[in-house]
N, C-alpha and C. Protein backbone atom coordinates (compact mmCIF):
# COMPACT_ATOMS: atom_id res chain seq x y z
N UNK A 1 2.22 8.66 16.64
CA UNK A 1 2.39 10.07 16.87
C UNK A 1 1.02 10.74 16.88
N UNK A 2 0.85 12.00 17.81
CA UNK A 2 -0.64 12.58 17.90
C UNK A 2 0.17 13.62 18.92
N UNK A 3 -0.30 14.93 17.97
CA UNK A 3 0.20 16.26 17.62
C UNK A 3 -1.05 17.35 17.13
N UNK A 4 -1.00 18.51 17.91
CA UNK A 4 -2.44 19.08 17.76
C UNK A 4 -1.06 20.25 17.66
N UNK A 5 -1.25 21.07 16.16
CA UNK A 5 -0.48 22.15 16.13
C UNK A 5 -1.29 23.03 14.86
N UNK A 6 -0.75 24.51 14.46
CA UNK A 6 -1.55 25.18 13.73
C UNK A 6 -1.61 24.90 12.19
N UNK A 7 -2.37 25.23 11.27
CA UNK A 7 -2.47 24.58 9.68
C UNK A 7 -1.55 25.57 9.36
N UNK A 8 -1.35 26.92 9.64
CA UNK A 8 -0.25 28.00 9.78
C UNK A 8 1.11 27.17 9.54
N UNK A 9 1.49 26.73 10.77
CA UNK A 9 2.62 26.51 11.32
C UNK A 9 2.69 24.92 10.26
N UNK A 10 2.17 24.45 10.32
CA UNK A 10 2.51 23.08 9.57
C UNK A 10 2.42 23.68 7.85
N UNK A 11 1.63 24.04 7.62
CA UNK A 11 1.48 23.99 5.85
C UNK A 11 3.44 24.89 5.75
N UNK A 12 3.30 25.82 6.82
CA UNK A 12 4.96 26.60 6.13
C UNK A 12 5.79 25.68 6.43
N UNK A 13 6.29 24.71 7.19
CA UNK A 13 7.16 23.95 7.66
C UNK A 13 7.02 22.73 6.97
N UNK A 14 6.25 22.29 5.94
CA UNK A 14 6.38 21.09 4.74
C UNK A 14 7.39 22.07 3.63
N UNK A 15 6.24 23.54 3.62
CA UNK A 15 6.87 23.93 2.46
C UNK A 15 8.19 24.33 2.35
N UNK A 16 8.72 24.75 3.57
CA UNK A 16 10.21 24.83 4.35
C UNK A 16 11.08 23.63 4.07
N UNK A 17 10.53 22.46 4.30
CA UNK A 17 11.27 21.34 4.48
C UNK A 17 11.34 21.19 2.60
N UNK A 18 10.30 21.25 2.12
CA UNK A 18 10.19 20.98 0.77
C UNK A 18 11.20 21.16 -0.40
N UNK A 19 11.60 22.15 0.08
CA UNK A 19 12.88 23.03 -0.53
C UNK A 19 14.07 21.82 -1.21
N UNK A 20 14.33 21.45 -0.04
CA UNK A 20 15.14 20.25 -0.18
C UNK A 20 15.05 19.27 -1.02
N UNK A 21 13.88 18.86 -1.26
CA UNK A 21 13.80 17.83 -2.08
C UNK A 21 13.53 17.73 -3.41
N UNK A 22 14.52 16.93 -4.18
CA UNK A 22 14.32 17.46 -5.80
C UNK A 22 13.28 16.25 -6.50
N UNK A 23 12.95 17.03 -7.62
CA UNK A 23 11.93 16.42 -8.39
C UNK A 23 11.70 15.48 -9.22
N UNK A 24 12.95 15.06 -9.73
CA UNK A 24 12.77 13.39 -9.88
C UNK A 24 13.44 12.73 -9.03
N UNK A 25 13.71 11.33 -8.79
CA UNK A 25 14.22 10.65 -7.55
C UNK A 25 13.78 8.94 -8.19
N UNK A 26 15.16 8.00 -8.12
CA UNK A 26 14.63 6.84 -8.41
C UNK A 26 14.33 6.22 -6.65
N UNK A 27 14.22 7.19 -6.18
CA UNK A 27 14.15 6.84 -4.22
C UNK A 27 12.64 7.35 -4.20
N UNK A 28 11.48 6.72 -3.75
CA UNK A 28 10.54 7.87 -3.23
C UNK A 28 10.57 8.26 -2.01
N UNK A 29 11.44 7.97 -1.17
CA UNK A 29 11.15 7.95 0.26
C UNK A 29 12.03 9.98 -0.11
N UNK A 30 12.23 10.09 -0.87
CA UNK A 30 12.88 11.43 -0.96
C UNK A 30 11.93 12.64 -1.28
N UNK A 31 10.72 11.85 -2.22
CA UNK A 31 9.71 12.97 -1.81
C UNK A 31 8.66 13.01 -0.86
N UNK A 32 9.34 12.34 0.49
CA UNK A 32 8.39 12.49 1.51
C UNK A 32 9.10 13.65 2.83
N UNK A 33 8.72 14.42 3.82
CA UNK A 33 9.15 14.72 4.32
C UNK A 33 8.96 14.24 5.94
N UNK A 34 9.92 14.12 6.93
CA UNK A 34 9.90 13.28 8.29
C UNK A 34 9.42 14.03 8.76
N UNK A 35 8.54 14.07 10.19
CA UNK A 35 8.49 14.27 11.15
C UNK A 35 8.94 13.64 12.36
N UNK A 36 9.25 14.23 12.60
CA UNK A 36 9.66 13.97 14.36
C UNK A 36 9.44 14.91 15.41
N UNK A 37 8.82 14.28 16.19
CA UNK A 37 8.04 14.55 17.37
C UNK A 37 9.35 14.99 18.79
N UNK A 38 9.11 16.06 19.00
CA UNK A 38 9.92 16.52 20.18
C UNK A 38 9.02 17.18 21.61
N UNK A 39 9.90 17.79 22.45
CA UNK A 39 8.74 17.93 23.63
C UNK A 39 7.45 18.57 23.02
N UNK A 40 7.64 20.11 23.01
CA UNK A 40 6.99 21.10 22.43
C UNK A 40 6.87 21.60 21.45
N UNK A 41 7.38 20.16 20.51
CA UNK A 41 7.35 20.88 18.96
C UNK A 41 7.17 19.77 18.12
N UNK A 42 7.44 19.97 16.58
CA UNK A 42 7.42 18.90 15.57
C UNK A 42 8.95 19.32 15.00
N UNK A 43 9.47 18.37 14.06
CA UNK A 43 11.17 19.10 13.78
C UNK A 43 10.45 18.61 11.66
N UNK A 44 9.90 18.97 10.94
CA UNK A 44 9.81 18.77 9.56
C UNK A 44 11.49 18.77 9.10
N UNK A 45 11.75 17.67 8.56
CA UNK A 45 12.77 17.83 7.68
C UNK A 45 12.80 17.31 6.08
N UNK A 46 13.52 17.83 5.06
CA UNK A 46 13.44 17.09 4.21
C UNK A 46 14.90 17.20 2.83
N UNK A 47 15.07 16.25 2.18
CA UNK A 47 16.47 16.22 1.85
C UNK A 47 15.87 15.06 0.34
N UNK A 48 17.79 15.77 -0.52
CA UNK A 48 17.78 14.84 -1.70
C UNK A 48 19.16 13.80 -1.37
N UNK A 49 19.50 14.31 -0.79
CA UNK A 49 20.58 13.19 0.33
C UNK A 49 21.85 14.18 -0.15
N UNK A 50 21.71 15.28 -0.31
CA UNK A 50 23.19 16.54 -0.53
C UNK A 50 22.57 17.29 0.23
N UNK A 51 21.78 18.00 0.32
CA UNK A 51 21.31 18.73 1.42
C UNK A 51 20.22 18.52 2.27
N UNK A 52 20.00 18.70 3.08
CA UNK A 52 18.76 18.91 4.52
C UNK A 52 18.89 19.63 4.88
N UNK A 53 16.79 20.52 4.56
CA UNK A 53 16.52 21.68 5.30
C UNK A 53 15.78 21.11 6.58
N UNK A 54 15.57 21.85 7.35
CA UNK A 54 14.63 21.25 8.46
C UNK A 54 14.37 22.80 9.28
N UNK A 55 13.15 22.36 9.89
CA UNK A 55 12.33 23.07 10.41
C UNK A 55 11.83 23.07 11.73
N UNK A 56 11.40 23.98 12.97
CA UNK A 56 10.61 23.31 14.13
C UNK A 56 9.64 24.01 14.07
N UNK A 57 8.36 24.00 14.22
CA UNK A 57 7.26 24.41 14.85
C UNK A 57 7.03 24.07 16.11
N UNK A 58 6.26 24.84 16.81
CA UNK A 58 5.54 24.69 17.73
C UNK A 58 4.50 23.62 17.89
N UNK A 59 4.37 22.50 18.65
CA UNK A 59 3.08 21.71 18.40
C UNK A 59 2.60 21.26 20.44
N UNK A 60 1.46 20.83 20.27
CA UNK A 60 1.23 19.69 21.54
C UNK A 60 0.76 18.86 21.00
N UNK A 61 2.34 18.32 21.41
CA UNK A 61 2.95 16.86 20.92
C UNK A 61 2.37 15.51 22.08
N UNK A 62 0.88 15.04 22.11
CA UNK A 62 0.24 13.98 22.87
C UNK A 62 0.80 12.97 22.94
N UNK A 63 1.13 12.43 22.00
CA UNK A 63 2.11 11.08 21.80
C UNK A 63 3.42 11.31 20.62
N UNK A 64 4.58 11.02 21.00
CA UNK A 64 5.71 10.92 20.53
C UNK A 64 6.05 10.47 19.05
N UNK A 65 6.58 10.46 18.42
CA UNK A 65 6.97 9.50 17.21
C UNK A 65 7.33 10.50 15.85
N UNK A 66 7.47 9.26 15.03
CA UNK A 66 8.43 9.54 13.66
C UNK A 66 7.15 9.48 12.89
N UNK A 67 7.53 10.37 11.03
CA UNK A 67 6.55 9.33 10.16
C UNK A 67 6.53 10.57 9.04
N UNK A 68 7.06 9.61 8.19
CA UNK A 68 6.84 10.44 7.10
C UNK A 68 5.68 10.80 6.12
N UNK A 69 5.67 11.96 5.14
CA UNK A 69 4.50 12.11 4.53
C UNK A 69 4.82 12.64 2.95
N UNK A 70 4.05 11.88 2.02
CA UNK A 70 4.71 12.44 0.91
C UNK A 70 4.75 14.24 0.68
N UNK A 71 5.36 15.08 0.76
CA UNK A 71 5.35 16.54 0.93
C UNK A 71 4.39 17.11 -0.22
N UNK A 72 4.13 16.48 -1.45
CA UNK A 72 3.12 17.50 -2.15
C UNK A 72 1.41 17.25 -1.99
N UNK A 73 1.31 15.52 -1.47
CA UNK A 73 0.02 15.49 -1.03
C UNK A 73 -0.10 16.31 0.55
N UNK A 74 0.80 16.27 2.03
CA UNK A 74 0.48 16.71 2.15
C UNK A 74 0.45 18.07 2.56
N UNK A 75 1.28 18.61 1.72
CA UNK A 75 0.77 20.37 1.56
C UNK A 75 -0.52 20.74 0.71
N UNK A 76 -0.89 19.95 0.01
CA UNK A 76 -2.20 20.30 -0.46
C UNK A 76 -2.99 20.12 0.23
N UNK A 77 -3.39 19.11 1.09
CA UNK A 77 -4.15 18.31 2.05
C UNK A 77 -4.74 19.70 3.03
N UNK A 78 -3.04 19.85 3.96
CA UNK A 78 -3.01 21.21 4.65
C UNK A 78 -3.69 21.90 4.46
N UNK A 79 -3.52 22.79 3.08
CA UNK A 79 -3.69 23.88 2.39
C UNK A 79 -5.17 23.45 2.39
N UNK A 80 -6.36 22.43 2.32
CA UNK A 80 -7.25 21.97 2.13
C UNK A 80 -8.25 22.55 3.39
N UNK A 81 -7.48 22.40 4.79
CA UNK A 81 -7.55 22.30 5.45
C UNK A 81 -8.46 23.79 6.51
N UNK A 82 -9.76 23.80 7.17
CA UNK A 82 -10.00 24.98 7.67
C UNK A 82 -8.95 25.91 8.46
N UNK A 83 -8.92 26.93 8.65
CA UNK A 83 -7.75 27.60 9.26
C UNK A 83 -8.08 27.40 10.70
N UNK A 84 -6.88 27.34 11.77
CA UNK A 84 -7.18 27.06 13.13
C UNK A 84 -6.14 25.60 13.13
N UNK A 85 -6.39 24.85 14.62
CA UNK A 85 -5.77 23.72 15.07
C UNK A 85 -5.76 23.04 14.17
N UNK A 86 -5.30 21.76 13.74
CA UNK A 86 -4.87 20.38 13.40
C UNK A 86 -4.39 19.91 13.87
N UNK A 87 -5.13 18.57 14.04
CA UNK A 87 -4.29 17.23 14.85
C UNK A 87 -4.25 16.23 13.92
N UNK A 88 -2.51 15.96 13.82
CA UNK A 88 -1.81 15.35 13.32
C UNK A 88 -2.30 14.02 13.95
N UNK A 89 -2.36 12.63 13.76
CA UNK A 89 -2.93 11.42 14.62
C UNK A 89 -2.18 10.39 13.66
N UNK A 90 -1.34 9.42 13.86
CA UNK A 90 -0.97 8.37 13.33
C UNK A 90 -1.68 6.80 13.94
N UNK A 91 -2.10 6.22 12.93
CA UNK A 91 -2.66 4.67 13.36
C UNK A 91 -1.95 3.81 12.22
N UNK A 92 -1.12 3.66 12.83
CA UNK A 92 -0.38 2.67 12.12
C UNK A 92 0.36 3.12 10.93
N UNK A 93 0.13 2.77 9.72
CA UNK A 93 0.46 3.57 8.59
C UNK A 93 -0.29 4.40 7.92
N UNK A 94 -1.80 4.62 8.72
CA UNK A 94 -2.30 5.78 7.93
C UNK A 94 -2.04 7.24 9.06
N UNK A 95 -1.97 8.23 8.56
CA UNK A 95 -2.16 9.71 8.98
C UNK A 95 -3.38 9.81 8.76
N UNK A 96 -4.37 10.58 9.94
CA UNK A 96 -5.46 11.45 9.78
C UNK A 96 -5.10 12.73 10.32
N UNK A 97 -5.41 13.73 9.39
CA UNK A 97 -5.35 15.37 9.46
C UNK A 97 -6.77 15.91 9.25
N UNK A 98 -6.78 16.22 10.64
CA UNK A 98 -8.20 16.73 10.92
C UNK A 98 -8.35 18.36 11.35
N UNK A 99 -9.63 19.01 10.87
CA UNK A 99 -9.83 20.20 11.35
C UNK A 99 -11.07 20.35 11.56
N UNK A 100 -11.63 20.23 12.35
CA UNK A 100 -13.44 20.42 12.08
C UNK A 100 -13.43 21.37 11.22
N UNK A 101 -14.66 21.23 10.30
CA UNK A 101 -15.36 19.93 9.90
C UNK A 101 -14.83 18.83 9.28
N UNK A 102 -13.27 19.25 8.97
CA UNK A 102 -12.69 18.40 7.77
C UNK A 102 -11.60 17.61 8.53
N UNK A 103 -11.56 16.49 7.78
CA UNK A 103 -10.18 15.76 8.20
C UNK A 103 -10.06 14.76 6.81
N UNK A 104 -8.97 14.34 6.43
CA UNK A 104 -8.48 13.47 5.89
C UNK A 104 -7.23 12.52 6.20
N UNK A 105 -7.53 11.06 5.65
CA UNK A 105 -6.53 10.26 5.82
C UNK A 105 -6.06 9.89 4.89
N UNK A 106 -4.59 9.23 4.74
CA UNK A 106 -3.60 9.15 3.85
C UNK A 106 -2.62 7.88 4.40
N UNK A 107 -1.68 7.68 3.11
CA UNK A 107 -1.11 6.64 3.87
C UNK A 107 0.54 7.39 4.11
N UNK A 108 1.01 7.10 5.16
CA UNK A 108 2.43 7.27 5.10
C UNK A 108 3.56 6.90 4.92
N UNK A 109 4.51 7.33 4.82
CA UNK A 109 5.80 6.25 4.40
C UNK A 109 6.15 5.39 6.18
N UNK A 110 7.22 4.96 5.75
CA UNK A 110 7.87 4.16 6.43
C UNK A 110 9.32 4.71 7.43
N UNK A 111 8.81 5.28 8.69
CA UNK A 111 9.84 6.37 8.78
C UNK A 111 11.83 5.97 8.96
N UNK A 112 11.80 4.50 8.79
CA UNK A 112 12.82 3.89 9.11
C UNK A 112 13.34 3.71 7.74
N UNK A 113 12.97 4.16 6.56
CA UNK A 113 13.43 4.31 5.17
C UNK A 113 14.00 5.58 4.86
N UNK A 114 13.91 6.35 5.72
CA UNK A 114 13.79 7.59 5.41
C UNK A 114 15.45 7.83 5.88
N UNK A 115 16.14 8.61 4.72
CA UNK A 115 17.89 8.94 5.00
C UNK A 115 18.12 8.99 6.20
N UNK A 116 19.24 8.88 6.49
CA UNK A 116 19.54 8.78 8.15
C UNK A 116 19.86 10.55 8.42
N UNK A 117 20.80 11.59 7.26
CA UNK A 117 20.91 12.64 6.98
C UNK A 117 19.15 13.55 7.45
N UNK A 118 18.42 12.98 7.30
CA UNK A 118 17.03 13.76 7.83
C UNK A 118 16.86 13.69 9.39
């Protein structure tokens, strides 16, 4: 997946999705939240497997795909993040979230673990 959308629009749409997910969990794939990649957008969702909130932003969405992210690293990450574009970029299992000057990488979950309910 490789997604160039705003630190705006993404930091509210973890914290949107975030809602959903409760705070202990013998699952971790529950404190991560999915993405999925649509034409002109990203769809954030996130769930304790009783409810799912979900979200769309706006993105240009370069390449397609799934992939989750643990939701409190990265809303901090985000939040880290200069104001303006971010491109979202997946290589394999790491995420890089970049903003000139800054970017960071992380590792992601496994988006085929992730509830089918998301």
């Amino acid at each position: 997946m490789k997604a160039i959308l705003t630190k705006r629009d993404l930091l509210q749409g973890i914290r949107i999705a975030s809602h959903a997910i409760g705070g202990r969990t013998s699952l971790p794939i529950l404190r991560h939240v999915l993405l999925s990649s649509e034409e002109t957008a990203i769809r954030i969702s996130g769930t304790d497997l009783q409810t799912v909130i979900s979200t769309v932003i706006p993105a240009q969405v370069l390449t397609p795909g799934e992939v989750t992210l643990p939701a409190s690293v990265a809303a901090e990450i985000v939040g880290l993040l200069p104001d303006g574009s971010v491109t979202l970029e997946q290589d394999g299992s790491l995420i890089r979230l970049s903003s000139s000057p800054a970017g960071f990488s992380f590792e992601a979950g496994c988006h085929r673990h992730a509830p089918s309910g998301c």
